[in-house]
C-alpha atoms as a PDB file:
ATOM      1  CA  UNK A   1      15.904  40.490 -44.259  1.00  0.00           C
ATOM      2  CA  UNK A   2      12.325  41.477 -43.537  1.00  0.00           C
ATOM      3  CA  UNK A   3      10.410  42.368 -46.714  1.00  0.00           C
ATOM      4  CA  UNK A   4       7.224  44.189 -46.824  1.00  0.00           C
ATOM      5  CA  UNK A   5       5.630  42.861 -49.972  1.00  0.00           C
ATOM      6  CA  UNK A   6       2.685  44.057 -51.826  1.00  0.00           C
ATOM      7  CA  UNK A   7       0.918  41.656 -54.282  1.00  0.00           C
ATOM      8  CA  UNK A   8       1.842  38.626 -52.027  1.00  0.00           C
ATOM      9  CA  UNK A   9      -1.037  36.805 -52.725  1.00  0.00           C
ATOM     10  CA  UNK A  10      -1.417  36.831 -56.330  1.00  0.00           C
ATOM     11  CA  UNK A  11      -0.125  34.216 -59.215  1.00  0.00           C
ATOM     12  CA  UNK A  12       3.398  35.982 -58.654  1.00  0.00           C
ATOM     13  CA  UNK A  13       3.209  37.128 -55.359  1.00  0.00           C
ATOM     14  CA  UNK A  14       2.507  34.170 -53.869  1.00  0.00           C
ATOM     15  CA  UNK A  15       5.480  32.464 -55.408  1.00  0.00           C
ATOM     16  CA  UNK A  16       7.466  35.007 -54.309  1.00  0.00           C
ATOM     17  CA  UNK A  17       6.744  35.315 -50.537  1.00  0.00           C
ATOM     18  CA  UNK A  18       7.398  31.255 -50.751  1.00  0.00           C
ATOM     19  CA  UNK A  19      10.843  31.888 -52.499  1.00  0.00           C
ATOM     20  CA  UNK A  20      11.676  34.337 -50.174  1.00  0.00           C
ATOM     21  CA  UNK A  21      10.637  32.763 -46.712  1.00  0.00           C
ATOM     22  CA  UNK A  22      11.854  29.649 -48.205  1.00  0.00           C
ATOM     23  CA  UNK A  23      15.642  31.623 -48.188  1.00  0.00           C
ATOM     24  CA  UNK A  24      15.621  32.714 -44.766  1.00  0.00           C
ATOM     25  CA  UNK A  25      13.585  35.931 -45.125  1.00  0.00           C
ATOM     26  CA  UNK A  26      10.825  37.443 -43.262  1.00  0.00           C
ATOM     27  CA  UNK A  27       7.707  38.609 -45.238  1.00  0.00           C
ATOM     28  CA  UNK A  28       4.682  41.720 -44.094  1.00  0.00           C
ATOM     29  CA  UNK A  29       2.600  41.016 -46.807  1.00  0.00           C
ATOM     30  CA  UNK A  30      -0.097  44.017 -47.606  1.00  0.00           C
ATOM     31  CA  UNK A  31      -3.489  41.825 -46.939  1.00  0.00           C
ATOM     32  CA  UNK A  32      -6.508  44.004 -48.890  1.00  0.00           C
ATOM     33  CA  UNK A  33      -8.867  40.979 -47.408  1.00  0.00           C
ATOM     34  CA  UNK A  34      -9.598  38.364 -44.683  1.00  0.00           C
ATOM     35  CA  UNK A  35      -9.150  35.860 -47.483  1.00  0.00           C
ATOM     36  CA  UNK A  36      -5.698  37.454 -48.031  1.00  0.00           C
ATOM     37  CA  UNK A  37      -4.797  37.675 -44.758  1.00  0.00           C
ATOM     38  CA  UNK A  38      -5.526  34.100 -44.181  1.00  0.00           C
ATOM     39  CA  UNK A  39      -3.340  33.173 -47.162  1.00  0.00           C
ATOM     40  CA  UNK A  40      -0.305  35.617 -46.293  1.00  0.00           C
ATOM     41  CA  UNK A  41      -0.536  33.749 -42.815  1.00  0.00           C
ATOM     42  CA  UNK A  42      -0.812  30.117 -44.633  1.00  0.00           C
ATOM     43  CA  UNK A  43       2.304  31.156 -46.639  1.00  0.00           C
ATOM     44  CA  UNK A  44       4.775  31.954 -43.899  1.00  0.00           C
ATOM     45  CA  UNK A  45       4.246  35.826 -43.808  1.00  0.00           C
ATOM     46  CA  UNK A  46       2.819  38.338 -41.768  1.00  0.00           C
ATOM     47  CA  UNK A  47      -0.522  40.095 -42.995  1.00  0.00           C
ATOM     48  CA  UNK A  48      -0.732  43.800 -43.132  1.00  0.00           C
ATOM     49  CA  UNK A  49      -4.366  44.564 -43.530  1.00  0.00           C
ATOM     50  CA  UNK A  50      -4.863  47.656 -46.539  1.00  0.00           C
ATOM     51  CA  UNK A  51      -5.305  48.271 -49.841  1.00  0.00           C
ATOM     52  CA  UNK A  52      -2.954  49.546 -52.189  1.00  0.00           C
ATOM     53  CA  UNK A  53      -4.737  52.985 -52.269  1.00  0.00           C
ATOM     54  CA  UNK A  54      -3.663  52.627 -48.531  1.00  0.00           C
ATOM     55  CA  UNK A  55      -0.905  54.770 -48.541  1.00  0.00           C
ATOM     56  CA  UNK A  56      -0.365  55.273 -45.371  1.00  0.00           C
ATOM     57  CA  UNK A  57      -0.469  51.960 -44.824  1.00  0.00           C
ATOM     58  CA  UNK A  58       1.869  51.391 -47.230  1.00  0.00           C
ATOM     59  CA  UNK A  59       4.016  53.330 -45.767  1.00  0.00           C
ATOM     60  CA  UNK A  60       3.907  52.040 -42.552  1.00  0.00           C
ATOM     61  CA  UNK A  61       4.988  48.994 -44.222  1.00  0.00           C
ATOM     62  CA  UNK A  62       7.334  50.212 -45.484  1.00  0.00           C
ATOM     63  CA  UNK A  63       9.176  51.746 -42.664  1.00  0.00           C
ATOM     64  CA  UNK A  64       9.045  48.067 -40.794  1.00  0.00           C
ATOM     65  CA  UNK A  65      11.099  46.544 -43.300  1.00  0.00           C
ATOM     66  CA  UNK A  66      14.369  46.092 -44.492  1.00  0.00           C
ATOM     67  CA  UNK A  67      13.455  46.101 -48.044  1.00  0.00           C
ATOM     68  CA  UNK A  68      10.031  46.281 -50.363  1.00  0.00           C
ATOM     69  CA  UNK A  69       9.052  44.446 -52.978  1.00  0.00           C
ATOM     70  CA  UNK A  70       5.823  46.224 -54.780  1.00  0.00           C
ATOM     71  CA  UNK A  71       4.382  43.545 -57.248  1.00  0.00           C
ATOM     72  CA  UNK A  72       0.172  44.875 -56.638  1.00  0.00           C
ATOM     73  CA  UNK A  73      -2.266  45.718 -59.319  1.00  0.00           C
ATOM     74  CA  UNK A  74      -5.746  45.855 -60.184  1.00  0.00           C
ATOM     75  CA  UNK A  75      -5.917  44.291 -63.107  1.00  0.00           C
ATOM     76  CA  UNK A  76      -8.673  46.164 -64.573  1.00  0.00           C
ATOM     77  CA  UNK A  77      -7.926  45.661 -68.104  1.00  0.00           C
ATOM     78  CA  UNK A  78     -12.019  46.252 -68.926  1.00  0.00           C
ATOM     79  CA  UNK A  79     -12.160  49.832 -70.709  1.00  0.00           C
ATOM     80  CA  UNK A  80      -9.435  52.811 -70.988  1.00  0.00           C
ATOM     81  CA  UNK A  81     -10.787  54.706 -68.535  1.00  0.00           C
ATOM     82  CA  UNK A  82     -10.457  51.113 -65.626  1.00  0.00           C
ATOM     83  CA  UNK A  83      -7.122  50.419 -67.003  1.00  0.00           C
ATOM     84  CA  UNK A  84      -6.010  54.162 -66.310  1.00  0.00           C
ATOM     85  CA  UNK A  85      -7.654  54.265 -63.093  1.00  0.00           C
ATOM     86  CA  UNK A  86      -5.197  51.218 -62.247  1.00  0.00           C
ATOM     87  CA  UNK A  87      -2.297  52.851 -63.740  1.00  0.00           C
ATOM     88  CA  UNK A  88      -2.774  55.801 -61.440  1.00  0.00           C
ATOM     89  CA  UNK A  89      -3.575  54.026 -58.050  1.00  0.00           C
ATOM     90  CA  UNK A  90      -0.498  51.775 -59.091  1.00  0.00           C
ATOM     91  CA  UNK A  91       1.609  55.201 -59.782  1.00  0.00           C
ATOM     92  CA  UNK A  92       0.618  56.840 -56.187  1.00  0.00           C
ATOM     93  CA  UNK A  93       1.643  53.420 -54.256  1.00  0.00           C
ATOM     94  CA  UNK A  94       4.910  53.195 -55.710  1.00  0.00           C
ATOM     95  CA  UNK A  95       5.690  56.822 -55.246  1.00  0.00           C
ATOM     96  CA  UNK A  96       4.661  56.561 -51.703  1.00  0.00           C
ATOM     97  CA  UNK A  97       7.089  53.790 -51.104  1.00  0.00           C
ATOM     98  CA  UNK A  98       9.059  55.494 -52.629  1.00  0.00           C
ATOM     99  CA  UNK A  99       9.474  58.386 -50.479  1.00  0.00           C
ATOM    100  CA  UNK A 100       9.692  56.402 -47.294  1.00  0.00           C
ATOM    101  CA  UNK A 101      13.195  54.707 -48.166  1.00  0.00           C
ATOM    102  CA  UNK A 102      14.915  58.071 -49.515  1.00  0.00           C
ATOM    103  CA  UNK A 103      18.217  57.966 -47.671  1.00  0.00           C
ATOM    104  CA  UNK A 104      17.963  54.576 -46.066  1.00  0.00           C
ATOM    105  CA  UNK A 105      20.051  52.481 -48.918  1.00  0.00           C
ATOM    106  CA  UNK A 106      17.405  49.980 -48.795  1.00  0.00           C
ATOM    107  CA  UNK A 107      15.997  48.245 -52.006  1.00  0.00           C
ATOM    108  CA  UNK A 108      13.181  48.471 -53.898  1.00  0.00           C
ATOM    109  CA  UNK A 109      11.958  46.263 -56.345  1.00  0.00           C
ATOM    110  CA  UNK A 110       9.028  47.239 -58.504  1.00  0.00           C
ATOM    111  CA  UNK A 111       7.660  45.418 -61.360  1.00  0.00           C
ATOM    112  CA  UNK A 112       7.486  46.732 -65.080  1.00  0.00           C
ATOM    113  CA  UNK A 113       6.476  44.822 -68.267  1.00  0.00           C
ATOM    114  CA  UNK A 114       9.960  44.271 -70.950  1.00  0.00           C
ATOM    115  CA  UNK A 115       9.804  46.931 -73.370  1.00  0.00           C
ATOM    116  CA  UNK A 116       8.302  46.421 -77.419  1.00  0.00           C
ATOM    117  CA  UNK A 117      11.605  46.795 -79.646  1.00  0.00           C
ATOM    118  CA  UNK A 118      10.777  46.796 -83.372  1.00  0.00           C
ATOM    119  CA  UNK A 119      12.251  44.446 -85.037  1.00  0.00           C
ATOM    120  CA  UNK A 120      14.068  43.188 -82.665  1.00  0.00           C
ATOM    121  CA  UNK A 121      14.408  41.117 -78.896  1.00  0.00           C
ATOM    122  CA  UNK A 122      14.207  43.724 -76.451  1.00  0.00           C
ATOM    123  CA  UNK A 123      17.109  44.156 -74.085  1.00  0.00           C
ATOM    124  CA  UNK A 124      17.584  45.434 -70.057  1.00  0.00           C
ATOM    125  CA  UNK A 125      19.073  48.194 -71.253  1.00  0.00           C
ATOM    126  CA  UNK A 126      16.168  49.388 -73.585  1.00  0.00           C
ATOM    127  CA  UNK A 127      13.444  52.135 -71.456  1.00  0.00           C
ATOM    128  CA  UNK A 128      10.265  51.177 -70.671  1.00  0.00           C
ATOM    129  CA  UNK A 129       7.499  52.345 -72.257  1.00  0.00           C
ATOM    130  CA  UNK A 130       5.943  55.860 -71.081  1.00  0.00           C
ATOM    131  CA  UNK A 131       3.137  55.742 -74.156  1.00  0.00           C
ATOM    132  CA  UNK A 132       0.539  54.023 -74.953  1.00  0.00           C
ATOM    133  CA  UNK A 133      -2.235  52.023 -72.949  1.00  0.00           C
ATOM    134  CA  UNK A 134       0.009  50.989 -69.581  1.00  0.00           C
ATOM    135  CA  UNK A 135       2.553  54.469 -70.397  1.00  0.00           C
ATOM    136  CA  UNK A 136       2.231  55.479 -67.127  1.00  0.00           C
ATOM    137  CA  UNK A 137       3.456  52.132 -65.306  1.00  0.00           C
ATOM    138  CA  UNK A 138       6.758  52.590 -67.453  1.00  0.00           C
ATOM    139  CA  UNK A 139       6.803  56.257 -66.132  1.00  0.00           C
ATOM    140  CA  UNK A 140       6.125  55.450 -62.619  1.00  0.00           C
ATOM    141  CA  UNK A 141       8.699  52.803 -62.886  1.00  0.00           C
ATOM    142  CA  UNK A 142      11.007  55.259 -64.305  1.00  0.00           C
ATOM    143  CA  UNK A 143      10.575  57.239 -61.266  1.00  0.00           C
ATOM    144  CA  UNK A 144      11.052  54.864 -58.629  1.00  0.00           C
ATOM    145  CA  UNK A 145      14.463  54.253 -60.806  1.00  0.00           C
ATOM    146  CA  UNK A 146      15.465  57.321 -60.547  1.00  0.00           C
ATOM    147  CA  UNK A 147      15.424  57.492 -56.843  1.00  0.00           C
ATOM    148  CA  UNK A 148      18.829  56.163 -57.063  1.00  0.00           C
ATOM    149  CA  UNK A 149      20.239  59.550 -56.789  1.00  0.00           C
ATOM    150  CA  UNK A 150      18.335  59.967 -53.208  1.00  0.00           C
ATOM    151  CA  UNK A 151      19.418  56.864 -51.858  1.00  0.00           C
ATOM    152  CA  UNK A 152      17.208  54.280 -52.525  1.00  0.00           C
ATOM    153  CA  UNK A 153      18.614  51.111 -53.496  1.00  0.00           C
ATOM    154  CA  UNK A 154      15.517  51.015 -56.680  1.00  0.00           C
ATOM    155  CA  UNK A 155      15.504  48.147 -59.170  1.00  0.00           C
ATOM    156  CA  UNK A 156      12.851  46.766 -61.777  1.00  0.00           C
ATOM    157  CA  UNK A 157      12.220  43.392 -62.764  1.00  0.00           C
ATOM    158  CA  UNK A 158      10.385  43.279 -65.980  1.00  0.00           C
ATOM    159  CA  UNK A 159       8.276  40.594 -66.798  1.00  0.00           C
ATOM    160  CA  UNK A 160       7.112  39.532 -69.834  1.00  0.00           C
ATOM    161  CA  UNK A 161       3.428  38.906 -71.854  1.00  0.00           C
ATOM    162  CA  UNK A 162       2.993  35.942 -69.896  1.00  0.00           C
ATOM    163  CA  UNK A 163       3.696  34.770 -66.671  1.00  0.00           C
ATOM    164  CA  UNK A 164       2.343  31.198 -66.000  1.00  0.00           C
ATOM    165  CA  UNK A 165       1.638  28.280 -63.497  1.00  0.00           C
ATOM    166  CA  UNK A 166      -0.239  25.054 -64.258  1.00  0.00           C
ATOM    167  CA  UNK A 167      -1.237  26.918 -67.701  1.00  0.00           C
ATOM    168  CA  UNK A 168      -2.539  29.688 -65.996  1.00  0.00           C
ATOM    169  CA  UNK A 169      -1.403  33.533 -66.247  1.00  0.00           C
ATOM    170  CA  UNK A 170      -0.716  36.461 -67.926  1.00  0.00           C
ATOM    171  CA  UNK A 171      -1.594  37.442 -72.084  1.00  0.00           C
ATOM    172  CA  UNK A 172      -2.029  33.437 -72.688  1.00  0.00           C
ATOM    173  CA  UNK A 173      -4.274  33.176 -69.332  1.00  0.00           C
ATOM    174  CA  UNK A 174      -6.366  35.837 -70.537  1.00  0.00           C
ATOM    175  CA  UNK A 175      -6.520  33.826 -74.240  1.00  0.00           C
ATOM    176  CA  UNK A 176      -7.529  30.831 -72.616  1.00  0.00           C
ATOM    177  CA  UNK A 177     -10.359  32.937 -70.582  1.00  0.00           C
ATOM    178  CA  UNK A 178     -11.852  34.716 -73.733  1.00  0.00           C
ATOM    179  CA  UNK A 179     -11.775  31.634 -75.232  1.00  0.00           C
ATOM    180  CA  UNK A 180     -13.575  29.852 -72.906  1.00  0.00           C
ATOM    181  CA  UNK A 181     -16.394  32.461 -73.316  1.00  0.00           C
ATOM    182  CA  UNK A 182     -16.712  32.869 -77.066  1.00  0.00           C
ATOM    183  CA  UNK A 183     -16.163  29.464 -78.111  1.00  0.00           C
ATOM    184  CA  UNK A 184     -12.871  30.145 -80.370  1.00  0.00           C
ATOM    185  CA  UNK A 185      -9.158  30.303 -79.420  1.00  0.00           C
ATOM    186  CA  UNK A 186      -8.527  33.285 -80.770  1.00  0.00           C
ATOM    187  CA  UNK A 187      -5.638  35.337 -81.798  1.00  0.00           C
ATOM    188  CA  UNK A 188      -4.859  39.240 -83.121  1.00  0.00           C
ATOM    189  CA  UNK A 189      -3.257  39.851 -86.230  1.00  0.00           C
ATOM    190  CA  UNK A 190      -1.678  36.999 -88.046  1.00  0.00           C
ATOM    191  CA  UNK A 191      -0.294  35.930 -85.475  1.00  0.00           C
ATOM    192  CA  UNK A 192       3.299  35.228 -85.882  1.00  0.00           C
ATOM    193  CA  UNK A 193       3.924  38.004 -83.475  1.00  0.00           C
ATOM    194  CA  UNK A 194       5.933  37.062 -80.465  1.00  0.00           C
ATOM    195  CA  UNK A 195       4.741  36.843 -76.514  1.00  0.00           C
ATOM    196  CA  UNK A 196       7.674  36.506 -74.227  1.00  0.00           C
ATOM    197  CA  UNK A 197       6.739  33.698 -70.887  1.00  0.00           C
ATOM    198  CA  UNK A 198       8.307  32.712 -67.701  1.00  0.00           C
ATOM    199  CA  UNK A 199       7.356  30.453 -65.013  1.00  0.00           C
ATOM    200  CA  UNK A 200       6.266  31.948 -62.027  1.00  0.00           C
ATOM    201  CA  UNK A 201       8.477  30.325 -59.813  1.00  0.00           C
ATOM    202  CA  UNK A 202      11.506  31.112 -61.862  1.00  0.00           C
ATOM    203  CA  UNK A 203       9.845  34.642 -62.067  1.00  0.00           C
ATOM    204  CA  UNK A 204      10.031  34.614 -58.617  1.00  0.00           C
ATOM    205  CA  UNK A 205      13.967  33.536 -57.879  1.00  0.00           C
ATOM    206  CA  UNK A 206      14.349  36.188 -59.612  1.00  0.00           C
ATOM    207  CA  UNK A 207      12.666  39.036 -57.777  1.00  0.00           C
ATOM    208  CA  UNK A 208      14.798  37.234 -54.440  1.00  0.00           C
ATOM    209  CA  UNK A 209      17.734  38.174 -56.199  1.00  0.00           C
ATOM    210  CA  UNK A 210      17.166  41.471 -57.566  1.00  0.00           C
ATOM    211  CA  UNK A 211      16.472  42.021 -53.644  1.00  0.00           C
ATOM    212  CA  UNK A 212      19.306  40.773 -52.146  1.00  0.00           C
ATOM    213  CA  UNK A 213      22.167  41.737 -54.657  1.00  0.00           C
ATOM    214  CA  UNK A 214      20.932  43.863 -57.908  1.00  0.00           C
ATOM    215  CA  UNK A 215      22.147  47.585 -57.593  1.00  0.00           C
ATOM    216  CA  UNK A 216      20.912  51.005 -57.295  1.00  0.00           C
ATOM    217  CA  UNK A 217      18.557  51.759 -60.925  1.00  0.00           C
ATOM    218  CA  UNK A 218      19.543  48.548 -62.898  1.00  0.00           C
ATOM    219  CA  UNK A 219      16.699  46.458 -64.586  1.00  0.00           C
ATOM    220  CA  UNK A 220      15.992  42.482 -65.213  1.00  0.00           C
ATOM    221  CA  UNK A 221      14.701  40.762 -67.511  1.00  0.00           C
ATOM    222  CA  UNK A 222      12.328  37.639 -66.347  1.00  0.00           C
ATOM    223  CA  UNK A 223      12.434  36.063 -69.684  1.00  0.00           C
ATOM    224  CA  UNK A 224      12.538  32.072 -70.123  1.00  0.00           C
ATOM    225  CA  UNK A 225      11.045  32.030 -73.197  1.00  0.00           C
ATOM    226  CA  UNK A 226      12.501  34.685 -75.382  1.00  0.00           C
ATOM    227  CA  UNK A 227       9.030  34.697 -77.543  1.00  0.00           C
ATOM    228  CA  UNK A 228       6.100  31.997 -78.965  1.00  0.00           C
ATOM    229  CA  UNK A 229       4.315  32.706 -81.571  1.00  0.00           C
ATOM    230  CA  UNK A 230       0.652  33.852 -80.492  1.00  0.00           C
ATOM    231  CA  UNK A 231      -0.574  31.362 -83.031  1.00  0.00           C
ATOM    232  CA  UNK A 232       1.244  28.351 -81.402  1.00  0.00           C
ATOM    233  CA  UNK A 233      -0.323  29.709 -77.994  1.00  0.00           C
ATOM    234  CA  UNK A 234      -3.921  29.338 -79.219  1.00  0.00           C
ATOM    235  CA  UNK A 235      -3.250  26.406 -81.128  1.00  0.00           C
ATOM    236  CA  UNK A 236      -2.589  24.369 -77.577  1.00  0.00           C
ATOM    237  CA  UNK A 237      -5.490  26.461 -76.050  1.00  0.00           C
ATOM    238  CA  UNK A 238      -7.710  25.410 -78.814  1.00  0.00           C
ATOM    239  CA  UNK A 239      -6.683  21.619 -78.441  1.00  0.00           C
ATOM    240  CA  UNK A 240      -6.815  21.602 -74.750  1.00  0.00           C
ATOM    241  CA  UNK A 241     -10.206  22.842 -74.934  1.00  0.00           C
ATOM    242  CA  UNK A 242     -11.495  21.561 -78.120  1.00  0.00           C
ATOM    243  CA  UNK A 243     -12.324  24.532 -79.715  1.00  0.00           C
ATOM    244  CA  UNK A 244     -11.488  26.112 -83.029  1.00  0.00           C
ATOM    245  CA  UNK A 245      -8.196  28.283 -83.489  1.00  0.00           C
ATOM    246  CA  UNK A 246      -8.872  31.503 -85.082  1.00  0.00           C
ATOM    247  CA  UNK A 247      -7.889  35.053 -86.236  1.00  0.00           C
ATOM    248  CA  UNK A 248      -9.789  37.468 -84.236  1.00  0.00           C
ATOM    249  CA  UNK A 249     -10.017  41.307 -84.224  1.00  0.00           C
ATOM    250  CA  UNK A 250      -7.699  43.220 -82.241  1.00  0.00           C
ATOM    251  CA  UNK A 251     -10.769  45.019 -80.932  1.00  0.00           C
ATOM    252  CA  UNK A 252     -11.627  41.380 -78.962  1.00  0.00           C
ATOM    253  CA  UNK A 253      -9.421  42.377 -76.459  1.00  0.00           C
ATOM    254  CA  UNK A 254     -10.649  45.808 -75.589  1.00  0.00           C
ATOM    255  CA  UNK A 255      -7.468  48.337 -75.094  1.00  0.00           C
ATOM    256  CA  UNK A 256      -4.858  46.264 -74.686  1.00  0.00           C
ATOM    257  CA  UNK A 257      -5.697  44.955 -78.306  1.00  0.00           C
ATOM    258  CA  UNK A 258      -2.435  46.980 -79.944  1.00  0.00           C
ATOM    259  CA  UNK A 259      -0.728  45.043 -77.207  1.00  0.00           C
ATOM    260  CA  UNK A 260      -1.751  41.998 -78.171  1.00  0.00           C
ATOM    261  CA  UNK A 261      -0.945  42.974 -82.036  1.00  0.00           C
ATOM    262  CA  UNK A 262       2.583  43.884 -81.244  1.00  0.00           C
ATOM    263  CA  UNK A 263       5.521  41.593 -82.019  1.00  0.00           C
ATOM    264  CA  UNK A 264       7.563  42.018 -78.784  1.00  0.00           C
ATOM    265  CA  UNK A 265      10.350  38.981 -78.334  1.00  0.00           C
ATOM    266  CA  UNK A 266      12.727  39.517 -75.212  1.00  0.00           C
ATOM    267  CA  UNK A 267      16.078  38.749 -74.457  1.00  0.00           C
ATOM    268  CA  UNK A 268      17.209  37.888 -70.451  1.00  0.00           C
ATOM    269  CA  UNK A 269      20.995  37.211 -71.186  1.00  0.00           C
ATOM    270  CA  UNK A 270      22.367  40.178 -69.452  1.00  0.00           C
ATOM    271  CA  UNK A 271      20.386  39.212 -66.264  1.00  0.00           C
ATOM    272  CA  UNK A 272      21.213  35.348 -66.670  1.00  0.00           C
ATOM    273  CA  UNK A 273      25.043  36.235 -66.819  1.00  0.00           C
ATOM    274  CA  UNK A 274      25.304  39.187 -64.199  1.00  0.00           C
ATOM    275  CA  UNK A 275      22.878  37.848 -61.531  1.00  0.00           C
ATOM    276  CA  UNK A 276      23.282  34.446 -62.089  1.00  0.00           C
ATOM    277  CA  UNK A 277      19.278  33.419 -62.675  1.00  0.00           C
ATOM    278  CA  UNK A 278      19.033  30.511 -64.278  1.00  0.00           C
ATOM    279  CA  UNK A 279      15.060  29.536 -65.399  1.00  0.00           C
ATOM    280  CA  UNK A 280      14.279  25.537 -64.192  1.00  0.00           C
ATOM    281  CA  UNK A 281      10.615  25.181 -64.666  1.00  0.00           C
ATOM    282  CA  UNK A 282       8.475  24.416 -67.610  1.00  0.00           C
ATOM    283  CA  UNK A 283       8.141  26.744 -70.704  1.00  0.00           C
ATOM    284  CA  UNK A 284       4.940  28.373 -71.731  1.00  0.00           C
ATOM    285  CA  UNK A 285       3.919  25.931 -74.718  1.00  0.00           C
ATOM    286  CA  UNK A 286       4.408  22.545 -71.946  1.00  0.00           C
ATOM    287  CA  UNK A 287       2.770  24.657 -69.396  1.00  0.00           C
ATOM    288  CA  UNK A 288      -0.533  25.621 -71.291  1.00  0.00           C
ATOM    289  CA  UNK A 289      -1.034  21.512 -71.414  1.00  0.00           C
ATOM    290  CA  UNK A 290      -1.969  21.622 -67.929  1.00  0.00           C
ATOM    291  CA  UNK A 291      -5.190  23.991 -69.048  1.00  0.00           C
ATOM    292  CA  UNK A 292      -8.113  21.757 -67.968  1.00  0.00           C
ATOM    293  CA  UNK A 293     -11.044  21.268 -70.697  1.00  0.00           C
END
């Protein structure tokens, strides 16, 4: 199959254009750099040069390939008004893709975050979000589901908090970061609540199968670790890197504070037993001893 992928160069999306290439598939990866293109090319895949505000680019890539797999985002987690900026660029790309596989019965696999359940693991079968600080990702998402009905063979893999490599990634990436710069390992609230993890790489096994066999509007799970307790997290952070562990305002984390607050454990067992995905690599806790002082 030849996938166009967006995001291929990332933490994620560089494991995935290795999982896939390394199973027989073909990879356009959307390049928004020289840098990028280089790696793309370094990786196996072909570079598509463009941005995701690109759309016609991303359309174009979209209409060379057998299927799409949409993993890009900013990132841009600074204030409210960055954060919704990258919501909305996000929301435009995916809805362009979108459009250029109605009737073709290809898939397309977008990424979403698993959902905050109170008082419970969250399941596949719970919605996404569509409030809140990253709202319109779950609505966008919801969208791109819904194209189902038009034939478009749409699927979502959710990941969780924290996806990692060599202790790097995700919520406990960005603890390890702030940390680095204040001088504490912090953590919100009291910090028993729960961050869900997986391994890149078993992240990325996933998305290959969600490709290749998951059907029309169905969503995954890419949970390993069900949920660690922040406190644990920054307790390794602050041994790795000698620091202090402490409770820190929510407000240390700018708008995705009530985020980090939220207890928000997730289950994968309905993905483990219907597509078979089966997480290998190390948890987030052994991980996170790889941080470097």
């Amino acid at each position: 199959m030849r996938v166009f992928v967006t995001g291929g160069t990332g933490l994620i999306g560089s494991a995935v254009v290795a999982e896939l290439v390394g199973n027989g598939h073909t990879v356009l990866a959307l390049a928004r750099s020289d840098a990028s293109a280089r790696a793309a090319e370094a990786a196996g895949a072909e570079p598509l040069r463009g941005a995701l505000a690109d759309l016609d680019v991303l359309r174009a890539g979209a209409a060379q390939a057998d299927g799409v797999i949409h993993l890009a985002f900013s990132n841009d987690f600074s204030s409210p008004d960055a954060l919704a900026k990258s919501v909305a660029e996000e929301s435009a790309a995916l809805a362009a893709l979108g459009e250029e596989l109605v009737d073709s019965d290809r898939p397309l696999v977008t990424v979403s975050g698993t959902p905050h359940t109170p008082g419970r693991a969250s399941t596949e079968a719970d919605p996404p979000p569509t409030d809140g600080p990253v709202g319109g990702r779950g609505r966008a998402v919801t969208a791109a589901l819904d194209l189902a009905e038009k034939g478009v063979r749409s699927t979502a893999v959710r990941l969780p908090r924290t996806v990692h490599n060599q202790g790097t990634g995700g919520f406990a990436g960005m603890l390890t970061g702030i940390a680095r710069q204040s001088g504490v390992s912090g953590y919100p609230g009291d910090g028993t609540q729960r961050w869900p993890a997986v391994h890149a790489l078993d992240a990325a096994v996933l998305f290959r199968l969600a490709l290749e066999q998951a059907p029309a509007g169905s969503s995954w799970h890419a949970v390993a670790d069900e949920g660690d307790e922040v406190r644990d997290i920054a307790a390794v952070i602050g041994r790795r890197l000698g620091l202090p562990v402490e409770q820190v305002p929510a407000a240390t984390y700018g708008p995705l504070g009530p985020i980090f607050e939220a207890d928000q454990p997730s289950s994968s067992a309905r993905t483990r037993q219907t597509l078979g995905w089966e997480p290998k690599h190390p948890g987030l806790l052994e991980d996170l001893e790889k941080i470097q002082p």
